[in-house]
C-alpha atoms as a PDB file:
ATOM      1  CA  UNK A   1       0.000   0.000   0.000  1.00  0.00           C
ATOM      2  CA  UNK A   2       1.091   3.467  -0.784  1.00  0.00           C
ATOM      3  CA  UNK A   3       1.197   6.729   1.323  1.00  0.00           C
ATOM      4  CA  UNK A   4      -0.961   9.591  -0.478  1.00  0.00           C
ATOM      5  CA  UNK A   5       0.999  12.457  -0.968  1.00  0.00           C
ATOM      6  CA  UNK A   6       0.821  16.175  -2.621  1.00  0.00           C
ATOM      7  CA  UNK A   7       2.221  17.307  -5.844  1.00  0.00           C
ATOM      8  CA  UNK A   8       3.679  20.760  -6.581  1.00  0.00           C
ATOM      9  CA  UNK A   9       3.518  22.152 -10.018  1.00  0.00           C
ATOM     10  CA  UNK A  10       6.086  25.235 -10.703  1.00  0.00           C
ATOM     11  CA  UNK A  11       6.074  27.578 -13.822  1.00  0.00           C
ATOM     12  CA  UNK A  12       9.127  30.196 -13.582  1.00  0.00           C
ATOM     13  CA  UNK A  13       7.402  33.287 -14.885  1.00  0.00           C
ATOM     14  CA  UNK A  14       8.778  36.819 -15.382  1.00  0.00           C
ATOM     15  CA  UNK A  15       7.407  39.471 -13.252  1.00  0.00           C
ATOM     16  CA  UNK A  16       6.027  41.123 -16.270  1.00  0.00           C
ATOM     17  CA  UNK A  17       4.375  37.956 -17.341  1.00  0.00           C
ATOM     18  CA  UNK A  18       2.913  37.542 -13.347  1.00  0.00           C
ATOM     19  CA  UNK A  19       1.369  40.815 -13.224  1.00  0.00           C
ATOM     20  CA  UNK A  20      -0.439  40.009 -16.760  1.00  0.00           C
ATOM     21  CA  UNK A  21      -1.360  36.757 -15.830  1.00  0.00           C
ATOM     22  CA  UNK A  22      -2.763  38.555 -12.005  1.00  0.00           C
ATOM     23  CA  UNK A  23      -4.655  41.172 -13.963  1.00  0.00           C
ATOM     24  CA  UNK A  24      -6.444  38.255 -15.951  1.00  0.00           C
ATOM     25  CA  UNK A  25      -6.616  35.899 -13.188  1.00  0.00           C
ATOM     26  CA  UNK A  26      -6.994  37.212  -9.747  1.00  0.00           C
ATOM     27  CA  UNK A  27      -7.000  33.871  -8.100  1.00  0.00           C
ATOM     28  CA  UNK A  28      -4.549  31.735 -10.114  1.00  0.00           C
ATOM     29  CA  UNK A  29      -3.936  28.878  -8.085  1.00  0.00           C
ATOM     30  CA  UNK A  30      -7.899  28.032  -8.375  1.00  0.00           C
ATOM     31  CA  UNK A  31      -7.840  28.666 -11.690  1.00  0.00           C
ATOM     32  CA  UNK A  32      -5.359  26.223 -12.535  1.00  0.00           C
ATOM     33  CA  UNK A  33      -7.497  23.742 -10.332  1.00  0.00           C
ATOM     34  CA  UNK A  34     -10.528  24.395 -12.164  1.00  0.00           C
ATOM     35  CA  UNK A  35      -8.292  24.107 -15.419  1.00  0.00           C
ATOM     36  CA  UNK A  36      -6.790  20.561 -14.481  1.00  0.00           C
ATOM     37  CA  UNK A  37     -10.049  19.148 -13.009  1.00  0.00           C
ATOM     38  CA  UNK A  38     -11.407  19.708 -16.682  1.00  0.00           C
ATOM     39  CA  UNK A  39      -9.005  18.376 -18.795  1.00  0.00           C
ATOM     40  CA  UNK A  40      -9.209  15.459 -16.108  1.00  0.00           C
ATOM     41  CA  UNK A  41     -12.490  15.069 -17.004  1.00  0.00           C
ATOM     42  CA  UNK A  42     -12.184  15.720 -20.759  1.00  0.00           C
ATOM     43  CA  UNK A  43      -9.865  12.653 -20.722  1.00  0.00           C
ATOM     44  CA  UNK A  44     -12.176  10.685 -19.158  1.00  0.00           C
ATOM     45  CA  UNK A  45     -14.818  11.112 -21.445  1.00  0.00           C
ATOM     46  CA  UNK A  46     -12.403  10.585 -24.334  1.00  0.00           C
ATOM     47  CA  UNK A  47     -11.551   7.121 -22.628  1.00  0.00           C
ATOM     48  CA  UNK A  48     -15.273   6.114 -21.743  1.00  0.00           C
ATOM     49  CA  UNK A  49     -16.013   6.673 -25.141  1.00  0.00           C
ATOM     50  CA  UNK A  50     -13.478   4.837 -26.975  1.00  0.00           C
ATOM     51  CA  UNK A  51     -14.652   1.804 -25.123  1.00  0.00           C
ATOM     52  CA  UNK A  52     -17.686   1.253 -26.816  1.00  0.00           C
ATOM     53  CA  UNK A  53     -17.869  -1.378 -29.059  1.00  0.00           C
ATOM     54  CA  UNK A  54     -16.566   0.156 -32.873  1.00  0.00           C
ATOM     55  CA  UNK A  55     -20.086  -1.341 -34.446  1.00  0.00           C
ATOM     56  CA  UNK A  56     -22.420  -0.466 -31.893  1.00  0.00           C
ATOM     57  CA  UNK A  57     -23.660   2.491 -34.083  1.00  0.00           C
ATOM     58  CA  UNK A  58     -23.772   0.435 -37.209  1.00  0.00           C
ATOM     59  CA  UNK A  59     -25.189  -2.647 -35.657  1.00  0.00           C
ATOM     60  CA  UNK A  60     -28.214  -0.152 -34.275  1.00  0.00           C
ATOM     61  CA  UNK A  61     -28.506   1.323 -37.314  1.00  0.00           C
ATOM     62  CA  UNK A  62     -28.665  -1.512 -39.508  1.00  0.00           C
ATOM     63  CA  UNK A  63     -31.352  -2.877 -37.432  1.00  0.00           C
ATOM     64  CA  UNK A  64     -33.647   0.172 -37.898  1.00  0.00           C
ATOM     65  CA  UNK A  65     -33.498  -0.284 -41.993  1.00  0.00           C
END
């Protein structure tokens, strides 16, 4: 069994770049959560969906002709 533990992400930006990036996104470190959590969850649909059987479309739709 493994112990849990926290990752740290760190971009080096310049303090020019910073104060842009501030002005656009007061609260940075939730919007790189929010930005994470939804390409987490894009993946995730992207793998649920390639599971489905490769023929279930045609299979249904040959049945309805």
């Amino acid at each position: 069994m493994s112990t849990p533990r926290d990752h740290v992400i760190s971009v080096v930006l310049s303090d020019s770049e910073w104060k842009a990036f501030i002005d656009t996104q007061p609260q940075p470190v939730a919007w790189l959560r929010e930005r994470i959590a939804e390409a987490i969850a894009a993946s995730a649909a992207t793998v649920s969906s390639s599971r489905r059987p490769a023929d279930a479309a045609y299979t249904t739709s040959a049945k309805s002709h």
